[in-house]
PDB file of N, CA and C in Angstrom:
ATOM      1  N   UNK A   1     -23.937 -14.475   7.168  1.00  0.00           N
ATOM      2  CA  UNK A   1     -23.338 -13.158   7.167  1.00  0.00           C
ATOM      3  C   UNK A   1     -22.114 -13.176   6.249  1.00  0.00           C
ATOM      4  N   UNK A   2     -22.185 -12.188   5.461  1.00  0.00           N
ATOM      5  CA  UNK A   2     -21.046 -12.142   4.399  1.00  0.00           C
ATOM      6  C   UNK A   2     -20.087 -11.296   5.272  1.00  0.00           C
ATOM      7  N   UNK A   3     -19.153 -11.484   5.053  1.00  0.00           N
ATOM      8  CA  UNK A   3     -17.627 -10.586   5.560  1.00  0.00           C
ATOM      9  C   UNK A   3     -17.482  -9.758   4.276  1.00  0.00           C
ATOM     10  N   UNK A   4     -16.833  -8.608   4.494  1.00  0.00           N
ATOM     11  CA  UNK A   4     -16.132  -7.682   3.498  1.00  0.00           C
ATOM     12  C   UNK A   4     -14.635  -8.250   2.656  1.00  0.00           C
ATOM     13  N   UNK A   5     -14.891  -7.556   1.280  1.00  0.00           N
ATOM     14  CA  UNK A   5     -13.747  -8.149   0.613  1.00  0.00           C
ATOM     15  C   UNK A   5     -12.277  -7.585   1.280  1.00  0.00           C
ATOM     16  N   UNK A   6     -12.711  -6.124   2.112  1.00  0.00           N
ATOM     17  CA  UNK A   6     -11.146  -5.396   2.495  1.00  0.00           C
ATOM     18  C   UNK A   6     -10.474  -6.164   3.347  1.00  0.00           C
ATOM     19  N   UNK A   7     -11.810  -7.151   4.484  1.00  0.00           N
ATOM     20  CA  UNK A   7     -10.824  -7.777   5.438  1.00  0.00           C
ATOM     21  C   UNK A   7     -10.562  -8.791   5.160  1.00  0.00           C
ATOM     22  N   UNK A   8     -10.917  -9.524   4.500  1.00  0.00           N
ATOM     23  CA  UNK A   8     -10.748 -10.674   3.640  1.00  0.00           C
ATOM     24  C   UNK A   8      -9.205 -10.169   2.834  1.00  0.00           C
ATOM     25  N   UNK A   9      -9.132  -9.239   2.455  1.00  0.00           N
ATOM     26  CA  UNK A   9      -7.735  -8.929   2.350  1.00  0.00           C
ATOM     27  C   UNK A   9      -6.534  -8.933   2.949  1.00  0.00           C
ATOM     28  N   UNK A  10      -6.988  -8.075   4.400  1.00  0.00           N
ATOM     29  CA  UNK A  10      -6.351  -7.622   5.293  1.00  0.00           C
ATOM     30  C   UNK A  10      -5.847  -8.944   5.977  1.00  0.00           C
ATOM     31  N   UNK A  11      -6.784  -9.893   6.122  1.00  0.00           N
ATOM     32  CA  UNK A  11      -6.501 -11.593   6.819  1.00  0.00           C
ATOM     33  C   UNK A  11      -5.593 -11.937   5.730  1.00  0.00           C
ATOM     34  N   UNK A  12      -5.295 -11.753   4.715  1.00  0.00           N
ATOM     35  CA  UNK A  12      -4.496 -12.536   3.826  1.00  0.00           C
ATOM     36  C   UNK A  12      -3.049 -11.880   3.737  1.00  0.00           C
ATOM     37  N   UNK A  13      -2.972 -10.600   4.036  1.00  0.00           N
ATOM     38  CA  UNK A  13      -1.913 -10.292   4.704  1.00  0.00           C
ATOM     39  C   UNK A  13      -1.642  -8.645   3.956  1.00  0.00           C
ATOM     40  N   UNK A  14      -2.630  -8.298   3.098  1.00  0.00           N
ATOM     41  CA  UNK A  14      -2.939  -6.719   3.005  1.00  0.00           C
ATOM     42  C   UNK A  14      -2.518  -5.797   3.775  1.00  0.00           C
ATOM     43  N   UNK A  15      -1.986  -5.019   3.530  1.00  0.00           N
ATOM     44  CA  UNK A  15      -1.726  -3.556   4.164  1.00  0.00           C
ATOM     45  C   UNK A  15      -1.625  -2.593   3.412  1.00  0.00           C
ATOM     46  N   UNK A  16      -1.519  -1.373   4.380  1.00  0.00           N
ATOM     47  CA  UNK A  16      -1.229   0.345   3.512  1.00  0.00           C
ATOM     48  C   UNK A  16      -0.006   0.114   3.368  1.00  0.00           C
ATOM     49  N   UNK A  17       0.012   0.275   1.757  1.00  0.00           N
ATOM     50  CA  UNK A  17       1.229   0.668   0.950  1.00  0.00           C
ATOM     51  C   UNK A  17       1.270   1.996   0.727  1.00  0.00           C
ATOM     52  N   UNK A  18       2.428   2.649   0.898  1.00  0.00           N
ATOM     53  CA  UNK A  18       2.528   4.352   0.292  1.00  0.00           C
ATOM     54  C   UNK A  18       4.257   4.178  -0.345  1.00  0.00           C
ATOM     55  N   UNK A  19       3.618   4.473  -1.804  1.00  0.00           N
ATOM     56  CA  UNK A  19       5.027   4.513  -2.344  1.00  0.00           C
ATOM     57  C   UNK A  19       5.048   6.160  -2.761  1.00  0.00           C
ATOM     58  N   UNK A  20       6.167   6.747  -3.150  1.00  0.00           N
ATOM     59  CA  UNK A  20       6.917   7.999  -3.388  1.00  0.00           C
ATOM     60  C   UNK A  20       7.664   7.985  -4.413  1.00  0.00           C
ATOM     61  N   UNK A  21       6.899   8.597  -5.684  1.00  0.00           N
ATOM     62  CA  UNK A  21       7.370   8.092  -7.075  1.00  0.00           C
ATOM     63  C   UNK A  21       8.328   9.273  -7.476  1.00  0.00           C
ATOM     64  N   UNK A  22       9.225   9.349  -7.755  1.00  0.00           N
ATOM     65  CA  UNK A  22      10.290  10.224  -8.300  1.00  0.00           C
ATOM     66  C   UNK A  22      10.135  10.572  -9.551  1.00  0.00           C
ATOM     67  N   UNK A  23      10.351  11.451 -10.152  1.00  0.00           N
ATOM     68  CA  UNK A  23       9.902  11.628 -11.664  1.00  0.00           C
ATOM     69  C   UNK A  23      10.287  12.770 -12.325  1.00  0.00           C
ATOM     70  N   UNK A  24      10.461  12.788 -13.821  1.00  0.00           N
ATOM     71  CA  UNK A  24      11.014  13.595 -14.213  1.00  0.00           C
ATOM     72  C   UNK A  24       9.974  13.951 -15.682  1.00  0.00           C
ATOM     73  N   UNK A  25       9.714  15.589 -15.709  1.00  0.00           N
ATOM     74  CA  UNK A  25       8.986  15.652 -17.018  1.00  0.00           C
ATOM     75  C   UNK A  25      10.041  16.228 -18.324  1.00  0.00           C
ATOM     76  N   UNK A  26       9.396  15.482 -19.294  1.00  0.00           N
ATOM     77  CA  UNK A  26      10.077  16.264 -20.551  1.00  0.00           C
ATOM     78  C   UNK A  26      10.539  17.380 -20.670  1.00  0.00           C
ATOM     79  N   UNK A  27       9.327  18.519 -20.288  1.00  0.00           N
ATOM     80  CA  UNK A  27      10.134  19.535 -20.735  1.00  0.00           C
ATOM     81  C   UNK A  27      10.643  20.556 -19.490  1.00  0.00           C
ATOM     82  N   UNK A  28      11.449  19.771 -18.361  1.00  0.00           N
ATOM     83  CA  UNK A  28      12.215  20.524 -17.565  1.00  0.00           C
ATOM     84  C   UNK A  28      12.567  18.875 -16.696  1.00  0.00           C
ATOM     85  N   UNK A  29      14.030  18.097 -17.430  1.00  0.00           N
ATOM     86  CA  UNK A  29      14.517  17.300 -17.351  1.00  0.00           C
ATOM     87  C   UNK A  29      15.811  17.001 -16.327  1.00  0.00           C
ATOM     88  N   UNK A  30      15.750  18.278 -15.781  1.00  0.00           N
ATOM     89  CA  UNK A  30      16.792  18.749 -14.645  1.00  0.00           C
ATOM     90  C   UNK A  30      15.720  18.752 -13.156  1.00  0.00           C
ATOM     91  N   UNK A  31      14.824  18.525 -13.112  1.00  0.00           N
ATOM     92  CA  UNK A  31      13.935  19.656 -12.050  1.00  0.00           C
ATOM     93  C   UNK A  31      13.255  17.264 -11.623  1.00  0.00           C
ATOM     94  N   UNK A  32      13.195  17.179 -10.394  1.00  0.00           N
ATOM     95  CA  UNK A  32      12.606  15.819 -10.057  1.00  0.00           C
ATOM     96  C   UNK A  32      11.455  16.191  -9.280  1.00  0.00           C
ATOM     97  N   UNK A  33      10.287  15.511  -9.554  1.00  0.00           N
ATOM     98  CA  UNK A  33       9.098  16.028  -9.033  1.00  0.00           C
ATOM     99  C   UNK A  33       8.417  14.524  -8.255  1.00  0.00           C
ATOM    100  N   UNK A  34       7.884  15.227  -7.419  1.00  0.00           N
ATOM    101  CA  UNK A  34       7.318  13.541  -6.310  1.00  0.00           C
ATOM    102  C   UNK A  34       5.949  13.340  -6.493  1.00  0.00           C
ATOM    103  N   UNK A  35       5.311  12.679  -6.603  1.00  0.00           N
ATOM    104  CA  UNK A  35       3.786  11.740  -6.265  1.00  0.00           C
ATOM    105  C   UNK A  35       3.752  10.666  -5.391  1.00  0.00           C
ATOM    106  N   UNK A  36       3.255  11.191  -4.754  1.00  0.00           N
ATOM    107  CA  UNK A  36       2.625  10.007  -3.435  1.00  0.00           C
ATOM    108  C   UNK A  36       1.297   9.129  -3.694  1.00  0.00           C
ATOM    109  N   UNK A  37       1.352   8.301  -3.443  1.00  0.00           N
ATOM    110  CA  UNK A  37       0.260   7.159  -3.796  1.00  0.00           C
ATOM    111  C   UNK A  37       0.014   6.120  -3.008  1.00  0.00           C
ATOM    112  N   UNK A  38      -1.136   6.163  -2.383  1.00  0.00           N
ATOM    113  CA  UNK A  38      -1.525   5.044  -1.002  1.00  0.00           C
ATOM    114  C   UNK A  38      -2.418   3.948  -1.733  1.00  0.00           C
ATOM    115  N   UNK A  39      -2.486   2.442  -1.568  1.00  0.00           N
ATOM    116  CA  UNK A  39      -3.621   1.818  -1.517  1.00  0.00           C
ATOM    117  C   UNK A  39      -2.949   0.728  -0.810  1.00  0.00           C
ATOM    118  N   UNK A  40      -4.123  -0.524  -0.749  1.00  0.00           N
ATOM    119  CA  UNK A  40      -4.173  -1.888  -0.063  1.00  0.00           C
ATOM    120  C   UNK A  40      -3.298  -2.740  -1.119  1.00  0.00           C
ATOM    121  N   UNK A  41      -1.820  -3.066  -0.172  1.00  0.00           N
ATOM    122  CA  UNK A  41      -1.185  -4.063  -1.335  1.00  0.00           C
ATOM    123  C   UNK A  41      -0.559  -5.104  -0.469  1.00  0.00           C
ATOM    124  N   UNK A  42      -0.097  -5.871  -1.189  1.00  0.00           N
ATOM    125  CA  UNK A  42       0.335  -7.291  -0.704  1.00  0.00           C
ATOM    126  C   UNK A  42       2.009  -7.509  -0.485  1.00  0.00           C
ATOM    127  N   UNK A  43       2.524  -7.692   0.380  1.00  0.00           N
ATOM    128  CA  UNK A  43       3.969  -7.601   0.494  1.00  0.00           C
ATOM    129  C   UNK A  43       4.462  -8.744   0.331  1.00  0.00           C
ATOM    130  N   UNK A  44       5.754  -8.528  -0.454  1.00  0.00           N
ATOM    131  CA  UNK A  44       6.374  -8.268  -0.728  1.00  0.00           C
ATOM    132  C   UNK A  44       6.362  -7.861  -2.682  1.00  0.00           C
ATOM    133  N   UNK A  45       5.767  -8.890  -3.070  1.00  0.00           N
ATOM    134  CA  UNK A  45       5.080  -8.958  -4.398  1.00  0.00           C
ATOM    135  C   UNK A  45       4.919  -7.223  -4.611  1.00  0.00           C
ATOM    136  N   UNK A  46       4.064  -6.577  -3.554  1.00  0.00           N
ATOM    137  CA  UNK A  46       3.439  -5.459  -4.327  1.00  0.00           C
ATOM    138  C   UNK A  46       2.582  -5.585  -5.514  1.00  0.00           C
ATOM    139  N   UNK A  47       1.753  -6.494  -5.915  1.00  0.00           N
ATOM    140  CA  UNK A  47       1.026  -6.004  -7.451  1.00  0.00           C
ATOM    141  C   UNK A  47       0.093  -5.117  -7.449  1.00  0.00           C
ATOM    142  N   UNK A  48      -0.065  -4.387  -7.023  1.00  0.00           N
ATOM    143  CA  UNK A  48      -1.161  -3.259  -6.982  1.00  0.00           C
ATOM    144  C   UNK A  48      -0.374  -2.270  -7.526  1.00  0.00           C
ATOM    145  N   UNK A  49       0.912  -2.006  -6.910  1.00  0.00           N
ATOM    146  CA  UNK A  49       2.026  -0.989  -7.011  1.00  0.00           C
ATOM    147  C   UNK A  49       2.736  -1.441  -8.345  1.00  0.00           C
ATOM    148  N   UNK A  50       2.536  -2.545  -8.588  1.00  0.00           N
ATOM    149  CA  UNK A  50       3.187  -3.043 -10.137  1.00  0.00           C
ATOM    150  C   UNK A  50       2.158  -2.967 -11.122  1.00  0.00           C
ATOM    151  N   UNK A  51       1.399  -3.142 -10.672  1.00  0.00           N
ATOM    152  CA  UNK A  51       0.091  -2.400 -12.175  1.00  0.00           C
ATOM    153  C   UNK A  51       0.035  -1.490 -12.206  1.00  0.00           C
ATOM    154  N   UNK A  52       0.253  -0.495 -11.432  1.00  0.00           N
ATOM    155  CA  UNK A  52       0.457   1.079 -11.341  1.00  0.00           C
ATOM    156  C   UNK A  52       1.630   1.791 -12.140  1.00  0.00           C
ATOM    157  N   UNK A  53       2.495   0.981 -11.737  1.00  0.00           N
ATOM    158  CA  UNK A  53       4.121   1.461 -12.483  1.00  0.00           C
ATOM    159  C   UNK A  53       3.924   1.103 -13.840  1.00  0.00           C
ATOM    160  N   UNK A  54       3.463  -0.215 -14.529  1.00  0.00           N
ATOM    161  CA  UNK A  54       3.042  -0.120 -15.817  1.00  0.00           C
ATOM    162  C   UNK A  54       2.340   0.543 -16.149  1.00  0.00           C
ATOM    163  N   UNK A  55       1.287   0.997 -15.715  1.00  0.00           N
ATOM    164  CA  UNK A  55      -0.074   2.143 -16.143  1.00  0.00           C
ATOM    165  C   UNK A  55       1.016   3.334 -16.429  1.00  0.00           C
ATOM    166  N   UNK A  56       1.710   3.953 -15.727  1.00  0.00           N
ATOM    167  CA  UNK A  56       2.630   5.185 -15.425  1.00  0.00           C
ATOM    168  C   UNK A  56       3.465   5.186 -16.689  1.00  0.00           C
ATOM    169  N   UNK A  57       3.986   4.375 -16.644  1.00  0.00           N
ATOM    170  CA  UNK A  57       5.091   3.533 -18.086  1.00  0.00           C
ATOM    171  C   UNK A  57       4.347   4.073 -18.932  1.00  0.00           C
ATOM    172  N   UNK A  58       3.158   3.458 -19.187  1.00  0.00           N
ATOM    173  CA  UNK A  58       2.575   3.207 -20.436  1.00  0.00           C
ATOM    174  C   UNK A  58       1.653   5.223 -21.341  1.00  0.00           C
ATOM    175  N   UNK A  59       1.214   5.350 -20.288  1.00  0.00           N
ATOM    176  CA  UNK A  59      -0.004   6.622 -20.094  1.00  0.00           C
ATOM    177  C   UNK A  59       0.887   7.746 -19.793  1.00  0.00           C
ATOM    178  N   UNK A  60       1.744   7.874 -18.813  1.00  0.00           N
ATOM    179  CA  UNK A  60       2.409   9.582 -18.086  1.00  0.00           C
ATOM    180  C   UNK A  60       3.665   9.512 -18.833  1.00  0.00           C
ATOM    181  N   UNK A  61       3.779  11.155 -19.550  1.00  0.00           N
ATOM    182  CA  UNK A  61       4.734  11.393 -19.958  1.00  0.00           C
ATOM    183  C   UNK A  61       6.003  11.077 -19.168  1.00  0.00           C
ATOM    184  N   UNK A  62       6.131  11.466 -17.572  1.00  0.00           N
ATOM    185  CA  UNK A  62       6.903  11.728 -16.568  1.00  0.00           C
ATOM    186  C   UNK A  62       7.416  10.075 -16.615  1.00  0.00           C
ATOM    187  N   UNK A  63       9.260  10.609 -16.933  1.00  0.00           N
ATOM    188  CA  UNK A  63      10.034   9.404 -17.037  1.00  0.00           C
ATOM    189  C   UNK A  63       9.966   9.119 -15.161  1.00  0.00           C
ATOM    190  N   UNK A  64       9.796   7.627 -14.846  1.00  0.00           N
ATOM    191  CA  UNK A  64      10.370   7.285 -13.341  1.00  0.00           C
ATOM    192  C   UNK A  64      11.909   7.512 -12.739  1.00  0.00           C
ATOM    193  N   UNK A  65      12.606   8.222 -12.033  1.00  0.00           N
ATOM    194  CA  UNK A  65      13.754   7.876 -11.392  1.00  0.00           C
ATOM    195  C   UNK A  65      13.448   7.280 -10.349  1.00  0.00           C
ATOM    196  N   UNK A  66      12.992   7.222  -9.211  1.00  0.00           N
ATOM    197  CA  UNK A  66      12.715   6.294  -8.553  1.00  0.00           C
ATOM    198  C   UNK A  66      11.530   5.861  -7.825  1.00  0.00           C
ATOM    199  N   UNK A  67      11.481   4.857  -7.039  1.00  0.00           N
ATOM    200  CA  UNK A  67       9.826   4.760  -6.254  1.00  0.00           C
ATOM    201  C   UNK A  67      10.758   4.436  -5.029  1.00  0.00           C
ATOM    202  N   UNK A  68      10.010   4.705  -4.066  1.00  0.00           N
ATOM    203  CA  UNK A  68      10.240   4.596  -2.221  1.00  0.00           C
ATOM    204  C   UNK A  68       8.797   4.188  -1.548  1.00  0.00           C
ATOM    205  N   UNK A  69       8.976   2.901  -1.266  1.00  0.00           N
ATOM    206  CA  UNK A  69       7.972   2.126  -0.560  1.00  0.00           C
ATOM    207  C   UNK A  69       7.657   1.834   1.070  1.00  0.00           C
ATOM    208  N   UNK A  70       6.539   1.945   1.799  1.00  0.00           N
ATOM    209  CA  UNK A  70       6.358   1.713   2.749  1.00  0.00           C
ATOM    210  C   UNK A  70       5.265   1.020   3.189  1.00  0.00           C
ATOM    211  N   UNK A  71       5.567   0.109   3.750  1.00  0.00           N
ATOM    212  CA  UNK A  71       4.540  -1.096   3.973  1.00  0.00           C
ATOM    213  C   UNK A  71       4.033  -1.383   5.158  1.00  0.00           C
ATOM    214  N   UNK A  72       2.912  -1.347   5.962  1.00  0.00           N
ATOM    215  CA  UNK A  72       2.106  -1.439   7.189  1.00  0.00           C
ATOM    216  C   UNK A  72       1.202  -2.698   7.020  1.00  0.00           C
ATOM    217  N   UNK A  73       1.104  -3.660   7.681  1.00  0.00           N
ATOM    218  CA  UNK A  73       0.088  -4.558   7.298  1.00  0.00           C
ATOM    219  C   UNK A  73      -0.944  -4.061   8.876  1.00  0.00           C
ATOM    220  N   UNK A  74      -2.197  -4.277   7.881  1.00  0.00           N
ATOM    221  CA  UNK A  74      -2.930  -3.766   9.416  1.00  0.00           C
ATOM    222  C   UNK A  74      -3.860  -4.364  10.194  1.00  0.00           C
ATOM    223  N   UNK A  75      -3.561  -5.668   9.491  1.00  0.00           N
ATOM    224  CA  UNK A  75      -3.906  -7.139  10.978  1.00  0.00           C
ATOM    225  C   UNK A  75      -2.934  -7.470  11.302  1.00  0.00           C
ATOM    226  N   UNK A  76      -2.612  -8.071  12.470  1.00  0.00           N
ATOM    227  CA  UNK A  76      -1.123  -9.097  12.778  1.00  0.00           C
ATOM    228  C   UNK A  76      -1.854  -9.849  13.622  1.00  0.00           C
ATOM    229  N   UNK A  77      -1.040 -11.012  13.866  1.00  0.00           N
ATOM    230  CA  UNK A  77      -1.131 -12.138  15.071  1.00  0.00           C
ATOM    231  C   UNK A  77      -1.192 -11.526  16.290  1.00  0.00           C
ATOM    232  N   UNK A  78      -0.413 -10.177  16.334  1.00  0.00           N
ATOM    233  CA  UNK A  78      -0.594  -9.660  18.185  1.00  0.00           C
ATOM    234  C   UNK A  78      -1.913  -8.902  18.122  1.00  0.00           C
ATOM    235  N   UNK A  79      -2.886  -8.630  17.203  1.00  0.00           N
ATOM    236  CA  UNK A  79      -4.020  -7.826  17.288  1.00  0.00           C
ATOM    237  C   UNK A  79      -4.773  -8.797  17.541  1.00  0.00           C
ATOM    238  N   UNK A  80      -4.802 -10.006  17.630  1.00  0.00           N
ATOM    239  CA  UNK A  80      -6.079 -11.211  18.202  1.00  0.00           C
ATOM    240  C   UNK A  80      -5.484 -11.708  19.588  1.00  0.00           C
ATOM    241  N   UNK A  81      -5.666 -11.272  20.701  1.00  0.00           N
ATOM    242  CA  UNK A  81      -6.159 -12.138  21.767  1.00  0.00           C
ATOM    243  C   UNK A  81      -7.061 -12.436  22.429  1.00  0.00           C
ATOM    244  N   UNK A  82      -7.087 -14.009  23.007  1.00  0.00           N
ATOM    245  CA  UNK A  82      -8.113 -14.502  23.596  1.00  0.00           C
ATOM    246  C   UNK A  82      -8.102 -13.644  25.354  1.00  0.00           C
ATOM    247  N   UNK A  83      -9.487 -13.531  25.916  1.00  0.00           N
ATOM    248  CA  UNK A  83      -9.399 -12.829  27.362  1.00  0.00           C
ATOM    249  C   UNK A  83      -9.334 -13.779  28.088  1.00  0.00           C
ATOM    250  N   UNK A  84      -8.832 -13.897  29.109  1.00  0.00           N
ATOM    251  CA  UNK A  84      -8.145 -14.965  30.261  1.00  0.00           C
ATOM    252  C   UNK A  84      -8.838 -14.546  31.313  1.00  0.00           C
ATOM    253  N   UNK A  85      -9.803 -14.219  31.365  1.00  0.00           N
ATOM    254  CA  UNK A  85     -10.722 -13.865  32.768  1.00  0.00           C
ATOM    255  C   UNK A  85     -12.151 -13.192  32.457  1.00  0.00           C
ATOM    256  N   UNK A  86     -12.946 -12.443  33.348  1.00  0.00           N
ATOM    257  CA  UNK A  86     -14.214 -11.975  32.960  1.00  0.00           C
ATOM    258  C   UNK A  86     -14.304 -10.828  34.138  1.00  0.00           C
ATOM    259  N   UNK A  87     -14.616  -9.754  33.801  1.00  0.00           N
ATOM    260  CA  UNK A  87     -14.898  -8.710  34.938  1.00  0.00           C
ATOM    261  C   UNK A  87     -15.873  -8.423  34.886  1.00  0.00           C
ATOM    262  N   UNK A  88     -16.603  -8.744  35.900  1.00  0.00           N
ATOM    263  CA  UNK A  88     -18.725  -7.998  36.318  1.00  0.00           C
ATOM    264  C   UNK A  88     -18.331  -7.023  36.679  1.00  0.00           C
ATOM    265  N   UNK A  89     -19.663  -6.252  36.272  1.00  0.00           N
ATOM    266  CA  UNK A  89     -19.724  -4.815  36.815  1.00  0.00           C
ATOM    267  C   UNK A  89     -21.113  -4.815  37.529  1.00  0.00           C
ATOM    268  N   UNK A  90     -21.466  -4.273  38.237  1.00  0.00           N
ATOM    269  CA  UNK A  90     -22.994  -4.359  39.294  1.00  0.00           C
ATOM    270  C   UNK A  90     -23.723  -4.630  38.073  1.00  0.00           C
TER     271      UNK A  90
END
């Protein structure tokens, strides 16, 4: 049985990242406009969120003022326990 690559992620210590990109366009340089952006990234590193910010750099007019990050990992050590007993039912 093959396992999935997401949890194979998620065991390695993956979670929902949502960063909140700040931004400003050329031609109304006073005015800051937001994009929100979710995927599976790796903490603290972030490279998912760092290939993104270069893509952005490189491709979107919209200069960055800032990014705001939030990080959930969505396995932990308290989501595995072993059961310490057995309950029958008729």
């Amino acid at each position: 049985m093959k396992t999935s690559s997401d949890f194979e992620k998620r065991l390695l210590g993956y979670g929902l990242m949502t960063a909140e990109i700040l931004y400003r366009l050329p031609d109304h340089p006073k005015l800051l406009q937001s994009f929100l952006w979710q995927t599976e990234d790796l903490a603290p590193k972030f490279p998912e969120l760092t290939r993104f910010l270069v893509f952005w750099e490189r491709e979107i007019e919209g200069r960055i003022h800032s990014v705001r990050v939030a990080h959930q990992t969505l396995i932990s050590p308290v989501d595995f326990r072993y059961a310490d007993g057995e309950i029958v039912v008729h």
